[in-house]
Each structure stands twice: as C-alpha cells, then as structure tokens.
C-alpha atoms as a PDB file:
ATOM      1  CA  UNK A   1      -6.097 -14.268  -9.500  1.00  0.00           C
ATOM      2  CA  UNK A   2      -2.077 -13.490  -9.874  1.00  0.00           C
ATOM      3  CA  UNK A   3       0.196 -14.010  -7.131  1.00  0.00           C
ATOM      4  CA  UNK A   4       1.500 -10.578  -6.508  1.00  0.00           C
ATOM      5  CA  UNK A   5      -2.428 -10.164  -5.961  1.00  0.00           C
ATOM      6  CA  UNK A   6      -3.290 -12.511  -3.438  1.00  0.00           C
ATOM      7  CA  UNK A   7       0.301 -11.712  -1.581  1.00  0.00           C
ATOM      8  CA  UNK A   8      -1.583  -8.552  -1.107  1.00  0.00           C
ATOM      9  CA  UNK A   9      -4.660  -9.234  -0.275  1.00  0.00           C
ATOM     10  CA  UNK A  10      -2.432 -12.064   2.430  1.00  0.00           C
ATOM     11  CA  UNK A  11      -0.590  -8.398   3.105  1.00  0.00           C
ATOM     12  CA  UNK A  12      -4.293  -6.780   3.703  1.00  0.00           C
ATOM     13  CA  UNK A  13      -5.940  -9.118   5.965  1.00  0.00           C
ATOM     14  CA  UNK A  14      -2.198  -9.309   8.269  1.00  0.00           C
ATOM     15  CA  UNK A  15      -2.007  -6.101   8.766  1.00  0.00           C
ATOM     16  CA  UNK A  16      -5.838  -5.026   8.818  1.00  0.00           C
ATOM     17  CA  UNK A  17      -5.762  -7.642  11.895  1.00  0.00           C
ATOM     18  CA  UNK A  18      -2.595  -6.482  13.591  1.00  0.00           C
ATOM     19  CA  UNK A  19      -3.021  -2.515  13.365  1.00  0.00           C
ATOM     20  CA  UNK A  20      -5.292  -2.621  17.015  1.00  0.00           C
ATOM     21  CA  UNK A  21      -2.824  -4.828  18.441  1.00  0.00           C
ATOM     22  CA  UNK A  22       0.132  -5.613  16.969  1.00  0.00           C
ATOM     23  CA  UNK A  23       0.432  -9.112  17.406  1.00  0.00           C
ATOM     24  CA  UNK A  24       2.330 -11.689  15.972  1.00  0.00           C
ATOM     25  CA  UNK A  25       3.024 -11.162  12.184  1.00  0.00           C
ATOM     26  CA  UNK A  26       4.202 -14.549  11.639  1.00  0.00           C
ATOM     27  CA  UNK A  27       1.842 -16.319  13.079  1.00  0.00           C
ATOM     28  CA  UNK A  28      -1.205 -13.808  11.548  1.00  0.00           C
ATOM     29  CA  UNK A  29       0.672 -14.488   8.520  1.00  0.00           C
ATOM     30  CA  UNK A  30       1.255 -18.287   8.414  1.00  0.00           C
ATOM     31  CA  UNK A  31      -2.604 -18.600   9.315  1.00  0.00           C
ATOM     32  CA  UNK A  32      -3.671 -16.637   6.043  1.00  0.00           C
ATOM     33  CA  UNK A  33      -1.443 -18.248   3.871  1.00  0.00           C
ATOM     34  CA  UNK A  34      -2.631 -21.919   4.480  1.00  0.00           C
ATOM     35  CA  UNK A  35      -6.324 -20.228   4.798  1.00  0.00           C
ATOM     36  CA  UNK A  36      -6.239 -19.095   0.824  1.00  0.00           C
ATOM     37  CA  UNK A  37      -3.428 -22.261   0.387  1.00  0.00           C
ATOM     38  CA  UNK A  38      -0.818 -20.027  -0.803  1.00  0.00           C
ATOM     39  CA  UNK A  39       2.588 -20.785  -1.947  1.00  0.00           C
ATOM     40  CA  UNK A  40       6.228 -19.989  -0.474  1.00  0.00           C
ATOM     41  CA  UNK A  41       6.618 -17.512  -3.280  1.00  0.00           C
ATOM     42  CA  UNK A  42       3.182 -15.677  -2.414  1.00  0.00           C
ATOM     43  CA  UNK A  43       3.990 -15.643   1.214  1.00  0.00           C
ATOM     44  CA  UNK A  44       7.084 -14.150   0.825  1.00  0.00           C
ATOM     45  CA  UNK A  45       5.910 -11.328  -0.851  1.00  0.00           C
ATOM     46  CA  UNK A  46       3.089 -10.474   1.544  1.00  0.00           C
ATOM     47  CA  UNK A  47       5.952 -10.778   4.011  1.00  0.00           C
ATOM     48  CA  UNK A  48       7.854  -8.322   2.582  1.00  0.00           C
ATOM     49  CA  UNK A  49       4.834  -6.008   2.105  1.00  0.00           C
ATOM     50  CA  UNK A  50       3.673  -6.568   5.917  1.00  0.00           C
ATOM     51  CA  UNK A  51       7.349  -6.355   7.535  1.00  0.00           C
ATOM     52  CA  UNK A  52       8.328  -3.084   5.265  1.00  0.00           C
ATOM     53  CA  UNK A  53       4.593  -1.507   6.025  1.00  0.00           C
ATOM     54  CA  UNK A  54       5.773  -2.130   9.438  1.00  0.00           C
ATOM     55  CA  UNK A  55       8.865  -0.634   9.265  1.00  0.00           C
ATOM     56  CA  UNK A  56       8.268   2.728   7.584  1.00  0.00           C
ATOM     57  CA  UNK A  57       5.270   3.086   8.281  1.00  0.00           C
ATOM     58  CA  UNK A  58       6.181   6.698  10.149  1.00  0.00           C
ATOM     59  CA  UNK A  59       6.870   7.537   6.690  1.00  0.00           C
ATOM     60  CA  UNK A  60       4.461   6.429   4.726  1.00  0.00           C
ATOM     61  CA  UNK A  61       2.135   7.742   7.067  1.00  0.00           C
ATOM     62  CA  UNK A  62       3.706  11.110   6.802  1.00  0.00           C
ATOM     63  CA  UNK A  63       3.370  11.035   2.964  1.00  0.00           C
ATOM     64  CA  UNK A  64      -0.418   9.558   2.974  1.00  0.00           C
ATOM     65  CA  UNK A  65      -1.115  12.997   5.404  1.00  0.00           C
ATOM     66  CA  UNK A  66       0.833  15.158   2.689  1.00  0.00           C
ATOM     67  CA  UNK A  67      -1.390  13.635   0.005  1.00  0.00           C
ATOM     68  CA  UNK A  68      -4.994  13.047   1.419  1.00  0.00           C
ATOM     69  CA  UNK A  69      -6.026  17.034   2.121  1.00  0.00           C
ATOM     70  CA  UNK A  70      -8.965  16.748   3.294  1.00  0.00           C
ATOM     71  CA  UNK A  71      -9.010  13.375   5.346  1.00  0.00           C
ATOM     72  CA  UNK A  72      -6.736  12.242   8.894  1.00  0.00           C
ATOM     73  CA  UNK A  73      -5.419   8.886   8.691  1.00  0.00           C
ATOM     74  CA  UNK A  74      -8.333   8.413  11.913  1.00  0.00           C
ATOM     75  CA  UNK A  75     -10.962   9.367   9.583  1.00  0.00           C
ATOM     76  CA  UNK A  76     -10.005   6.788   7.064  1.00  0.00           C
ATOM     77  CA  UNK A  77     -11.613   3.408   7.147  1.00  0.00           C
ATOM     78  CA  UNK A  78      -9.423   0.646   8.035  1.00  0.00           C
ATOM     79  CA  UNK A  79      -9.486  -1.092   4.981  1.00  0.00           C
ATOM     80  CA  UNK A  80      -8.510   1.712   2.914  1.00  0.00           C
ATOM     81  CA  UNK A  81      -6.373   3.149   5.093  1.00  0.00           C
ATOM     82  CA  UNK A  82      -4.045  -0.129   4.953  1.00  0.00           C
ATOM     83  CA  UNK A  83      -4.493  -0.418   1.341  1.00  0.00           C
ATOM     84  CA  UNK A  84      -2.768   2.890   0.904  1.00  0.00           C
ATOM     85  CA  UNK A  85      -0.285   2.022   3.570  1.00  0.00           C
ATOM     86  CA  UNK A  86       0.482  -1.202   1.407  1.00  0.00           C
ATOM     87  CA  UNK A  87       0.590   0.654  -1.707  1.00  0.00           C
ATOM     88  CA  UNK A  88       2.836   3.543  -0.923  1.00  0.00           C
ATOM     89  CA  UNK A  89       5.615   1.486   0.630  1.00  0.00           C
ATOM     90  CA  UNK A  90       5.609  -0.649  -2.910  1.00  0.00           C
ATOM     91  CA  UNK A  91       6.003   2.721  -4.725  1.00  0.00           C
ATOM     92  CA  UNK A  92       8.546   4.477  -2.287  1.00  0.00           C
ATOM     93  CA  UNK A  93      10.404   1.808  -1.658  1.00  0.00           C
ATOM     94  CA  UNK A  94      10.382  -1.406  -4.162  1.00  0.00           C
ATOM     95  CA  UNK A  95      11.249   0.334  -7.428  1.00  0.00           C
ATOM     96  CA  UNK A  96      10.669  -3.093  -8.973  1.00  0.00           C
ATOM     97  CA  UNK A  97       6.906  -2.862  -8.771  1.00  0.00           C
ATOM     98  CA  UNK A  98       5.791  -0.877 -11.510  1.00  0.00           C
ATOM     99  CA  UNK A  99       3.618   2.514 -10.204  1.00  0.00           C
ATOM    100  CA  UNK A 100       0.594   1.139 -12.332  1.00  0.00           C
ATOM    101  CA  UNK A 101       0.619  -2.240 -10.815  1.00  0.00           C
ATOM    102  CA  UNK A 102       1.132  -1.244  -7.398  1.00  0.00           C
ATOM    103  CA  UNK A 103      -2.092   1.242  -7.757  1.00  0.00           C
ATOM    104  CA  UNK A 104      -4.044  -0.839 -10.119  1.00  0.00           C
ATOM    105  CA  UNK A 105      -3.671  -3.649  -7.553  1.00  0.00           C
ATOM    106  CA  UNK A 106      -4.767  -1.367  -4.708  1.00  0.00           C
ATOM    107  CA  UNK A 107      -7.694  -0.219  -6.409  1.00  0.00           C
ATOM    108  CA  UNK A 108      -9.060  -3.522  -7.078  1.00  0.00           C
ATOM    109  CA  UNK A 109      -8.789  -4.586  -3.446  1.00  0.00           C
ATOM    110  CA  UNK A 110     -10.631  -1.678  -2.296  1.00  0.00           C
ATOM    111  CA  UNK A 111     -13.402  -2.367  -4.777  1.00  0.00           C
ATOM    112  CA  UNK A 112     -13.310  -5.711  -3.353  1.00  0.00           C
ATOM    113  CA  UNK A 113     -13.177  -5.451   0.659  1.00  0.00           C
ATOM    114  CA  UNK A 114     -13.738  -1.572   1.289  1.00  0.00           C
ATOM    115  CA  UNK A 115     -16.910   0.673   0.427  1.00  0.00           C
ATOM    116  CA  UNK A 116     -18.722   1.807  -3.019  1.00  0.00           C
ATOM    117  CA  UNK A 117     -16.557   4.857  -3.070  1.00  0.00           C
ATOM    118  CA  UNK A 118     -12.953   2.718  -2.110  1.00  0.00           C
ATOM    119  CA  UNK A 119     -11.548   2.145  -5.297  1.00  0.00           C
ATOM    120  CA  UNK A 120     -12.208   6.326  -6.528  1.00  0.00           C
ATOM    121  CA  UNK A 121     -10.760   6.814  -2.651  1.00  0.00           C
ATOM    122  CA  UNK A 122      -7.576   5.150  -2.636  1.00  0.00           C
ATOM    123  CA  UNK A 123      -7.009   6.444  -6.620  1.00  0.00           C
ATOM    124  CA  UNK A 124      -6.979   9.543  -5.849  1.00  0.00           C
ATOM    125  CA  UNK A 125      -4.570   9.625  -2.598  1.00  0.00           C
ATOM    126  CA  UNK A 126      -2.166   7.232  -4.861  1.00  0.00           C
ATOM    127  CA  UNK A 127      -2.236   9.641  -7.846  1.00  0.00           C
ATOM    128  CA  UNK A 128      -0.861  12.451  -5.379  1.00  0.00           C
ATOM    129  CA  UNK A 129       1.809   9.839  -4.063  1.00  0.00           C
ATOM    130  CA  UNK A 130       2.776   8.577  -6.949  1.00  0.00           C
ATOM    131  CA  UNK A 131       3.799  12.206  -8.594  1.00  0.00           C
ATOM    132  CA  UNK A 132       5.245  12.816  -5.565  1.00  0.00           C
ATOM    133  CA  UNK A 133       7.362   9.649  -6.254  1.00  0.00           C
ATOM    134  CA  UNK A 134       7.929  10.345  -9.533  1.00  0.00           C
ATOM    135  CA  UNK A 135       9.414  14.078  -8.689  1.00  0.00           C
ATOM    136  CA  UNK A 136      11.378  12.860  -6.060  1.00  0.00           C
ATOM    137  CA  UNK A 137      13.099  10.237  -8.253  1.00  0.00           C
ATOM    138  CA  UNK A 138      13.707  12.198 -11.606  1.00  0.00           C
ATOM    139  CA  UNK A 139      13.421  15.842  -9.754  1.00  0.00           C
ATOM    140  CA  UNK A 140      15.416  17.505 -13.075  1.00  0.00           C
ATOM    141  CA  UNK A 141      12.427  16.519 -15.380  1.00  0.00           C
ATOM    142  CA  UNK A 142      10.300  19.290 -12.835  1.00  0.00           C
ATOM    143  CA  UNK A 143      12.911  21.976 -13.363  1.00  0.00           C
ATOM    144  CA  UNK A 144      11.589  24.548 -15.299  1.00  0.00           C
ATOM    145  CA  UNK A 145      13.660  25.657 -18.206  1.00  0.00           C
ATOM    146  CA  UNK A 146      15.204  28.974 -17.903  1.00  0.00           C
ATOM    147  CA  UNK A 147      14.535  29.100 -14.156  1.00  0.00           C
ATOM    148  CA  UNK A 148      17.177  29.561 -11.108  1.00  0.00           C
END
C-alpha cells in the first residue's frame, strides 16, 4: 500500500468518526496513525486532507450537490459521502495531486470500506467534478470557436 494511500484511508476513518460530532481532530488523528503505525510523512498528509476537508467543506459540499443529480448529500452513505468530500478538496484545491490519482485513490477506498456499488458511485460524482475542475482552470479550451 503507498503512502498517499493510507494518508487517506488515516483521512477516511478521521473524518468518517468526527462528521456526528466533531471532536478532536488531533487526537482522532494521532490514534489512527499509531493504529496502522504510520509515519510523520503519512500523517501529515491525512492532516492536510482532514483540516482542508474541514475547512471548505461549504464548498465542496456545494460542488458534490452540483454534481450528484439525483442524490442529497443525506442520502449518501457515510463512507462515500466522505470519500468524495476527501477527493474533491484534493482536486479543487491541491493542484499537485494529479486528477487520476486523487479519483483512482477514491475509488479504491470505496471498493474497500463502502458498498458493491461504491467504487461505480463515487466515479461517477468525481467524473462530473473533475470536468468541472478542469473548465474552471483552463475555461478558454471550452470556448467555442467563432462564438461571442
């Protein structure tokens, strides 16, 4: 298993447990980490996964709404319902992960800890956030030629 993966499945299981009642991340996060004996650079990165989650996650919300049509954030299960909050703040807002890792990565953890249908679930919302992304960050490639 690679780092970046287990700092979010650390990132998964922190803020799976905190999303009823918010408690402490640190502590929620220090317990994980010496659970699956991870290392400083691991927990780092889940820290910056759970603390930016945290932090935008008005917006990220917002944009999971835009792109899951036919399902409430309430109606989503738990699991994937963090996974996608997880994965959208690594594509809106660290550039460094590439798109394909950060939904790759999200994929596999919902094959792992969600449902039979996670993995096709959490694809599909990511797909619609990730052109999002992609339009929002090069929005001249959507122009159409000729048009005003």
């Amino acid at each position: 298993m690679g780092r970046r993966h287990l700092a979010r499945e650390l990132a998964l299981k922190v803020l799976f447990e905190l999303e009823g009642d918010g408690g402490d991340v640190e502590r929620s996060l220090q317990y994980h980490v010496a659970e699956s004996r991870a290392d400083t650079e691991v927990a780092d990165f889940a820290r910056t996964l759970i603390l930016g989650v945290r932090e935008h996650q008005a917006e990220i919300d917002a944009h999971l709404r835009d792109a899951s049509r036919n399902w409430g954030l309430d109606q989503m299960a738990k699991v994937e319902r963090t996974l996608l909050r997880i994965a959208a703040f690594e594509i809106r807002y660290l550039p460094s992960v590439p798109l394909k890792a950060a939904i790759n990565e999200s994929i596999e953890l919902a094959k792992t800890f969600g449902g039979p249908d996670s993995g096709k679930f959490v694809n599909g919302i990511l797909g619609r956030i990730a052109a999002d992304e992609a339009l929002r960050r090069h929005p001249d490639e959507a122009a159409t030629p000729g048009a005003s």
